[in-house]
PDB file of N, CA and C in Angstrom:
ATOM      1  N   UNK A   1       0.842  -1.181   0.000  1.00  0.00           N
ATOM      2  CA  UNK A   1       0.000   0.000   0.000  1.00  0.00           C
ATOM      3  C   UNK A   1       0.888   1.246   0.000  1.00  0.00           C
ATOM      4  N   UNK A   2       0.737   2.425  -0.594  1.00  0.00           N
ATOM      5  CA  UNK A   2       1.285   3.624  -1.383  1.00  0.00           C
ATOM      6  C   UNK A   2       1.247   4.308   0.639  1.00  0.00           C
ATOM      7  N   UNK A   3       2.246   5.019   0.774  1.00  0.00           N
ATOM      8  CA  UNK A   3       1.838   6.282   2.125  1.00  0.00           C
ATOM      9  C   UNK A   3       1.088   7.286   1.300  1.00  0.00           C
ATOM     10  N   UNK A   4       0.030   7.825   2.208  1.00  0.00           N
ATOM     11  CA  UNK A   4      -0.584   8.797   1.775  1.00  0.00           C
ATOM     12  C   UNK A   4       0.068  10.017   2.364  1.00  0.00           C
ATOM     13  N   UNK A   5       0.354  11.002   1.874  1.00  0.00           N
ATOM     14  CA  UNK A   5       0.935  12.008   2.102  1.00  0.00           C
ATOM     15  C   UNK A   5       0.058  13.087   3.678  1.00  0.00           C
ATOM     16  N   UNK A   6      -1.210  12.167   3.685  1.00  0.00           N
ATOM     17  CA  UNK A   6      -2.021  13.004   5.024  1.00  0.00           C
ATOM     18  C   UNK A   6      -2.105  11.660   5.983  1.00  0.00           C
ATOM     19  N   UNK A   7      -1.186  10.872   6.079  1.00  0.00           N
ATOM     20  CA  UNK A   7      -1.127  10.305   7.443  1.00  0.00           C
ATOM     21  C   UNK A   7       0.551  11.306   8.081  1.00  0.00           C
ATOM     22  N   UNK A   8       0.777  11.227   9.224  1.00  0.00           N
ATOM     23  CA  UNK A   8       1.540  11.591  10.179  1.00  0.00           C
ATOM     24  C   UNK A   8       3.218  11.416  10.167  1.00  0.00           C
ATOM     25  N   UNK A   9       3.189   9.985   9.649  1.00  0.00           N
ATOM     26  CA  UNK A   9       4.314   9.223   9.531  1.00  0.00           C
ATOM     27  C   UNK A   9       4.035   8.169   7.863  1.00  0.00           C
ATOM     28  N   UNK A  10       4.964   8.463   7.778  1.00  0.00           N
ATOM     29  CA  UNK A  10       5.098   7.661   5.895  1.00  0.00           C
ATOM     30  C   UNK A  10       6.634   6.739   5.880  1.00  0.00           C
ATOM     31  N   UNK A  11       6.901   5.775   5.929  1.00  0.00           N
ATOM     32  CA  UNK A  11       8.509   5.723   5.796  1.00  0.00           C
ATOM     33  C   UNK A  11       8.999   5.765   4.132  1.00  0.00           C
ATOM     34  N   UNK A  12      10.239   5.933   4.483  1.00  0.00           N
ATOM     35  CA  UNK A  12      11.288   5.921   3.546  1.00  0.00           C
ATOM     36  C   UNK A  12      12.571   4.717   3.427  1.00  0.00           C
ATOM     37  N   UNK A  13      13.186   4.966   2.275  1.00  0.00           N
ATOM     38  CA  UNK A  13      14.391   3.862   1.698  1.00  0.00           C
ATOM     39  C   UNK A  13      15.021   3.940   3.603  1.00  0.00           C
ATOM     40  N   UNK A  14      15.506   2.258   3.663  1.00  0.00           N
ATOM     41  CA  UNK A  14      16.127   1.890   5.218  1.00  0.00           C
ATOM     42  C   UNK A  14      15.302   2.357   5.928  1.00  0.00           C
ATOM     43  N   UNK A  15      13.978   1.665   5.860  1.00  0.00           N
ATOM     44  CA  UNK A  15      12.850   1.889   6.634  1.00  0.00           C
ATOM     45  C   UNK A  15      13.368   2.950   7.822  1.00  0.00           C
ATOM     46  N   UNK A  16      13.349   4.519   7.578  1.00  0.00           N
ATOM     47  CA  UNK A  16      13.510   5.566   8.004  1.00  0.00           C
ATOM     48  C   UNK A  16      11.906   6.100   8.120  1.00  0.00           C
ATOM     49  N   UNK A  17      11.645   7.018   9.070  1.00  0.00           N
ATOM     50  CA  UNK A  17      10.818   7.289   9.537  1.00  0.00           C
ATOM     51  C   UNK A  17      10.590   8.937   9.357  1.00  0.00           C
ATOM     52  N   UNK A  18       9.356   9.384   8.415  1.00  0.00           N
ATOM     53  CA  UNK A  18       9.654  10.976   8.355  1.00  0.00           C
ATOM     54  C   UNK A  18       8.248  11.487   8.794  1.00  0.00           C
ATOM     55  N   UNK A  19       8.854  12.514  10.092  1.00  0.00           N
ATOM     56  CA  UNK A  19       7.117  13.210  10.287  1.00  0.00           C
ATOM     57  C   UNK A  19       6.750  14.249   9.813  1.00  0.00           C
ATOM     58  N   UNK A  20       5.965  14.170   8.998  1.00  0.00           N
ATOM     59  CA  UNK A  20       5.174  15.599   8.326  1.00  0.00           C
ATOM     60  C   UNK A  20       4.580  16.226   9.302  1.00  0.00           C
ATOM     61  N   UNK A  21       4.992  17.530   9.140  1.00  0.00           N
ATOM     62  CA  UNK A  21       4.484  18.909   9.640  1.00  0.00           C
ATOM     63  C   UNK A  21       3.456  19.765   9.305  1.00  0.00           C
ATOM     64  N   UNK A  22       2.409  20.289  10.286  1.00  0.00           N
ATOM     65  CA  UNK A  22       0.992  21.186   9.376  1.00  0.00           C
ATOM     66  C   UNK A  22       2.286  22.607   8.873  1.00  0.00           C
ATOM     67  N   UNK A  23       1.402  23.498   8.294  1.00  0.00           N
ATOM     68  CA  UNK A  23       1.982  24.933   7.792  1.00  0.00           C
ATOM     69  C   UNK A  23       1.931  25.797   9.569  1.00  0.00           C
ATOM     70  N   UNK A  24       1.313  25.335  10.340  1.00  0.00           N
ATOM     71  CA  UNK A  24       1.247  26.076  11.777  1.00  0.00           C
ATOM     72  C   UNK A  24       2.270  25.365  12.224  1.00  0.00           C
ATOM     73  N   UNK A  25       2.978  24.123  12.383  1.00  0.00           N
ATOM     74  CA  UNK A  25       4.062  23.863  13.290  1.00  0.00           C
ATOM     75  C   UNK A  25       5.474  24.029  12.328  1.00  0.00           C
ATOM     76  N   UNK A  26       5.093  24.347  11.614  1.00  0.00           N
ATOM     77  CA  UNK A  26       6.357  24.829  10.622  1.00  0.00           C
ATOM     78  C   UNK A  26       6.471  26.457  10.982  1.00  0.00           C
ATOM     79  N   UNK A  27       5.647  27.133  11.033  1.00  0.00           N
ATOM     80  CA  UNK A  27       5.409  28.766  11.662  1.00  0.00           C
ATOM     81  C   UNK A  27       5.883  28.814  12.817  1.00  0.00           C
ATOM     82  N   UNK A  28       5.863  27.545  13.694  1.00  0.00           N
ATOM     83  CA  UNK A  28       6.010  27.762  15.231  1.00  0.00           C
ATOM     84  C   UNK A  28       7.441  27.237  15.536  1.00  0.00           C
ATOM     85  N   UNK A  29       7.704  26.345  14.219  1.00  0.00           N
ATOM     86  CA  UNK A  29       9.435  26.104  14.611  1.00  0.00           C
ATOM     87  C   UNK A  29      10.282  27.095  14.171  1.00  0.00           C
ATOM     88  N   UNK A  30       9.701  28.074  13.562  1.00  0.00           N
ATOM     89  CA  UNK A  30      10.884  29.129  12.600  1.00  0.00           C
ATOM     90  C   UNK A  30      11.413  30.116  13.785  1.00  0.00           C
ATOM     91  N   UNK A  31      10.961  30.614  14.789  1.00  0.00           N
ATOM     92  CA  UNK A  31      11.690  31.149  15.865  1.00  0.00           C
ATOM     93  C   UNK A  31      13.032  30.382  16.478  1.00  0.00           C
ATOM     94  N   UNK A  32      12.830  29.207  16.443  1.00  0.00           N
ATOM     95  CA  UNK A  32      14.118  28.369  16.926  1.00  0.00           C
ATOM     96  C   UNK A  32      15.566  28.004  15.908  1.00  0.00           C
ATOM     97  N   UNK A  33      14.610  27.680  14.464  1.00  0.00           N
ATOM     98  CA  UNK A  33      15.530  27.911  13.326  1.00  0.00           C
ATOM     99  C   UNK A  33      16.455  29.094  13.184  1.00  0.00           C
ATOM    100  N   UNK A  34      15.721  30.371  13.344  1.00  0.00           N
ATOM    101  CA  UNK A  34      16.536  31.597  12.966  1.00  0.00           C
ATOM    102  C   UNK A  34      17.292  31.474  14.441  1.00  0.00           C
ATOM    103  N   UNK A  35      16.997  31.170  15.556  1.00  0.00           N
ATOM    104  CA  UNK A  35      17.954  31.433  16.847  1.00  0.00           C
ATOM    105  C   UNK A  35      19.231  30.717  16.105  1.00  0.00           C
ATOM    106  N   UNK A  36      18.729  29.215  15.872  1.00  0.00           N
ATOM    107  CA  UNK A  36      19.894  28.171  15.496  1.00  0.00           C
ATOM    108  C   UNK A  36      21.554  29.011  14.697  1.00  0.00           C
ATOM    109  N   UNK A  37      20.557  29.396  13.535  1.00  0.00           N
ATOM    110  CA  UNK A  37      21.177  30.408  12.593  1.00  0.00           C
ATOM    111  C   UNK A  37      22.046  31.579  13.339  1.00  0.00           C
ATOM    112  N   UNK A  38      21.340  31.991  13.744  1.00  0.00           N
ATOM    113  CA  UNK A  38      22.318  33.077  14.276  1.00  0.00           C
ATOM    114  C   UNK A  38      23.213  32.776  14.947  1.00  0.00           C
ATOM    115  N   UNK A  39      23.166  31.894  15.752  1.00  0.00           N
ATOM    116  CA  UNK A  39      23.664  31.743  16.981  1.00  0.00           C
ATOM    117  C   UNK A  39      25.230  30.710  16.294  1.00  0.00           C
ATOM    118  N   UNK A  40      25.404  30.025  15.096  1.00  0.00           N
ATOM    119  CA  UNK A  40      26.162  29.530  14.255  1.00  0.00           C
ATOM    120  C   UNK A  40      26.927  30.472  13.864  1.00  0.00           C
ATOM    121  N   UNK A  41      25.919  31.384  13.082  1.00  0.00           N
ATOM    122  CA  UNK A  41      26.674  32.569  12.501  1.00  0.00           C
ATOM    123  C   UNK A  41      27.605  33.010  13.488  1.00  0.00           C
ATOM    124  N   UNK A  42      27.033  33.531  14.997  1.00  0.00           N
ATOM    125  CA  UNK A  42      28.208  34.282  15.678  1.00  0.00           C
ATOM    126  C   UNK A  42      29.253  33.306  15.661  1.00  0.00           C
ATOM    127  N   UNK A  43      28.979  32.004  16.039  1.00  0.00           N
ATOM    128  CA  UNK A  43      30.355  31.058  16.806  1.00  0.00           C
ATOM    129  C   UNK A  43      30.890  31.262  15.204  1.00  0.00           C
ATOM    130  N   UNK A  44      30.794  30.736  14.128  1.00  0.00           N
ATOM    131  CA  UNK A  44      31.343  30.937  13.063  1.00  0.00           C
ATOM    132  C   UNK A  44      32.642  32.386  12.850  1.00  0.00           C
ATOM    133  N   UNK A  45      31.765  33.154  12.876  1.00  0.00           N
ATOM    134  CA  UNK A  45      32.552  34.603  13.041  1.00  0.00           C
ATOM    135  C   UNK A  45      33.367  34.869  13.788  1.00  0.00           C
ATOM    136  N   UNK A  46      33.403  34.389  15.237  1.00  0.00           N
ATOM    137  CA  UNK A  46      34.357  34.637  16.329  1.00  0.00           C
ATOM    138  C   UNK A  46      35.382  33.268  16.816  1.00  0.00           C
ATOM    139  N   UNK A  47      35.105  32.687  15.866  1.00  0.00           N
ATOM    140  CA  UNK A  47      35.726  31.509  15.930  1.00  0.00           C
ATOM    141  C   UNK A  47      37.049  31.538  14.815  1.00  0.00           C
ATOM    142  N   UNK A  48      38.488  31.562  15.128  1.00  0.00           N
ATOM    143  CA  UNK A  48      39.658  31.398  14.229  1.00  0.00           C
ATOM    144  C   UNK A  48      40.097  30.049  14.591  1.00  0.00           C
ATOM    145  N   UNK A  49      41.046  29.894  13.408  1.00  0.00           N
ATOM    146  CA  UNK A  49      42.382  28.610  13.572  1.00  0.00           C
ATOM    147  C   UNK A  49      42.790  28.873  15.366  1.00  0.00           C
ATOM    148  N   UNK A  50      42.737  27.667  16.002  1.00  0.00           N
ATOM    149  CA  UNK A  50      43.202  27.709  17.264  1.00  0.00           C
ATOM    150  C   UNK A  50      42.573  28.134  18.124  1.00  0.00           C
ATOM    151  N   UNK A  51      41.815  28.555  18.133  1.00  0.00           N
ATOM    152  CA  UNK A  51      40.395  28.867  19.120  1.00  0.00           C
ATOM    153  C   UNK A  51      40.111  27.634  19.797  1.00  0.00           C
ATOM    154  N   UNK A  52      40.446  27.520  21.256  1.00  0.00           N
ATOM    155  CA  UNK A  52      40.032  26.721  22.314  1.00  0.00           C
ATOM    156  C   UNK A  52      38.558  25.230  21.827  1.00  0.00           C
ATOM    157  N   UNK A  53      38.277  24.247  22.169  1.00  0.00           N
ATOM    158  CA  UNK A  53      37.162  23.939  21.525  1.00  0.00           C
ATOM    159  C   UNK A  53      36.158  23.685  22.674  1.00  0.00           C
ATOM    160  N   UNK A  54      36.747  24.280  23.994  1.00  0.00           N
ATOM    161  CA  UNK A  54      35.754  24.574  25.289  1.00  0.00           C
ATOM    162  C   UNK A  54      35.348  26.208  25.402  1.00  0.00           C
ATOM    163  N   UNK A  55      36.252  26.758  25.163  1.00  0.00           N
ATOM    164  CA  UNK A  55      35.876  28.200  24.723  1.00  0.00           C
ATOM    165  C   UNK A  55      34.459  28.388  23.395  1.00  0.00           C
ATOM    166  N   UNK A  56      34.568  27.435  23.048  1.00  0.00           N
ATOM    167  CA  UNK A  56      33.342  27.937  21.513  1.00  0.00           C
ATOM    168  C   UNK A  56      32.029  27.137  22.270  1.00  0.00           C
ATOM    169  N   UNK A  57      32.841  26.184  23.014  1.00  0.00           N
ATOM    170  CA  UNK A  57      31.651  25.576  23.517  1.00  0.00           C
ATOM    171  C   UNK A  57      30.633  26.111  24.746  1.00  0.00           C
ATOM    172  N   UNK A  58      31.962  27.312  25.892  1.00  0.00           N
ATOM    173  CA  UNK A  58      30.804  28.141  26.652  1.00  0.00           C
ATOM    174  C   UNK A  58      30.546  28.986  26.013  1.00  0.00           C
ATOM    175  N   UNK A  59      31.034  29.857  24.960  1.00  0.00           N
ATOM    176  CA  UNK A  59      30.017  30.731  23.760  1.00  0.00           C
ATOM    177  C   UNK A  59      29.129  30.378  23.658  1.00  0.00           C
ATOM    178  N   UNK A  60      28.783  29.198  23.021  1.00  0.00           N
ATOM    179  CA  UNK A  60      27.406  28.385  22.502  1.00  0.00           C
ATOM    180  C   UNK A  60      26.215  28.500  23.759  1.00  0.00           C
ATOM    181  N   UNK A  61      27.254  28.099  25.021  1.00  0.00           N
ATOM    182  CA  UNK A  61      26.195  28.059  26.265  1.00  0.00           C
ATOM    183  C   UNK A  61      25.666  29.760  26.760  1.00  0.00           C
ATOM    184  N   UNK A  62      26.355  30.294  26.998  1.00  0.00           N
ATOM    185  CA  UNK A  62      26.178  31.412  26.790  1.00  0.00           C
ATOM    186  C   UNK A  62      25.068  32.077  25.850  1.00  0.00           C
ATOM    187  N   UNK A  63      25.258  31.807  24.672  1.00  0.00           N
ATOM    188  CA  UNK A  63      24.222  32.254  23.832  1.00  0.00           C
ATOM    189  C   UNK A  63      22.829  31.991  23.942  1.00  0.00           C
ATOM    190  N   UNK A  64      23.055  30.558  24.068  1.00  0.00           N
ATOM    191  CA  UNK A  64      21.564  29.788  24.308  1.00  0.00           C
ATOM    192  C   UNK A  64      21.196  30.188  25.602  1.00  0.00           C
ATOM    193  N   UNK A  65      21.717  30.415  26.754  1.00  0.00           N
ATOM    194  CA  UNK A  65      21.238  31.033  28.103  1.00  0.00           C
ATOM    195  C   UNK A  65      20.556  32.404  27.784  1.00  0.00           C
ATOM    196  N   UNK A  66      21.660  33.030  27.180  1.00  0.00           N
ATOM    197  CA  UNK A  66      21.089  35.034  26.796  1.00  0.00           C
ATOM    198  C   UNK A  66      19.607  35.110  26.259  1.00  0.00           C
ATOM    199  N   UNK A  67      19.355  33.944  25.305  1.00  0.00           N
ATOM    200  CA  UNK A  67      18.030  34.041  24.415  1.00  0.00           C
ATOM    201  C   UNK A  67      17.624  33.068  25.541  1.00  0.00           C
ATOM    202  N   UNK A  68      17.380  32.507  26.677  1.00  0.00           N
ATOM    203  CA  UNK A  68      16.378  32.502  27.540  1.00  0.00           C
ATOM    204  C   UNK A  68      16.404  30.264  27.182  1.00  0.00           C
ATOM    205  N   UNK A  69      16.372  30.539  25.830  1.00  0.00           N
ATOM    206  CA  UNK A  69      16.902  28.873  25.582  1.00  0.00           C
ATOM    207  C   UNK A  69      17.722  27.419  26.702  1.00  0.00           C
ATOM    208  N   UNK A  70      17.168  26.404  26.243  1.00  0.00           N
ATOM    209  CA  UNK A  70      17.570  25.580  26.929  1.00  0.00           C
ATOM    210  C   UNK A  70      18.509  24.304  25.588  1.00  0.00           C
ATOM    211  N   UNK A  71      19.458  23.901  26.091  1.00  0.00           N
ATOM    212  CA  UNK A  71      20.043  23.079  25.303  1.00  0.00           C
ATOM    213  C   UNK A  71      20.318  21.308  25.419  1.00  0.00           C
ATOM    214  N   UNK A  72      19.690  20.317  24.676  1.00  0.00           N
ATOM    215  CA  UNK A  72      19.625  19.463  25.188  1.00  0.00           C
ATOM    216  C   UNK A  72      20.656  18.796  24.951  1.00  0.00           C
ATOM    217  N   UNK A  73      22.177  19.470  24.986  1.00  0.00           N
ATOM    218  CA  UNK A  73      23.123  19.041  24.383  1.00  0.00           C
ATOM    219  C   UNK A  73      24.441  19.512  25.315  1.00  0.00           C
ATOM    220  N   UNK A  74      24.062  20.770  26.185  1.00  0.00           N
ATOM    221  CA  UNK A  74      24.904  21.045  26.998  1.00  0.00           C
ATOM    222  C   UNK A  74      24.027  21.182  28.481  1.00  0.00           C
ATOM    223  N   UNK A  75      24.987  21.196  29.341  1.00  0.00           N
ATOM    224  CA  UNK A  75      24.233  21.790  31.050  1.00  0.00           C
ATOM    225  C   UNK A  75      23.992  22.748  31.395  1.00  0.00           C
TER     226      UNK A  75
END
């Protein structure tokens, strides 16, 4: 049987698993996207050859603290 493009979950090649999004939770993730973005952009920019790789890493924490953010990747 074909996935219909209006169930939730459809898989893909290596039975991978993809969840479709309405046009409202795509609206409601774009605040976190552009944080993502920016927040790359700075470490990108202030980041040279030889730059510490715990130093970029309390930047990152830092950043995500300033915008009020939580990170499920650091403490």
């Amino acid at each position: 049987m074909a996935p219909s493009l209006r169930t939730e979950w459809w898989e893909t090649k290596g039975n991978r698993m993809i969840e479709l999004r309405t046009p409202a939770e795509i609206e409601a993730m774009r605040p976190a996207g552009r944080f993502v973005a920016e927040a790359l952009a700075t470490l990108r920019d202030e980041t040279k050859v030889g730059t510490n790789l715990l130093a970029i890493d309390r930047r990152a924490h830092d950043l995500i603290r300033r915008a009020g953010a939580e990170s499920w990747y650091l403490d």
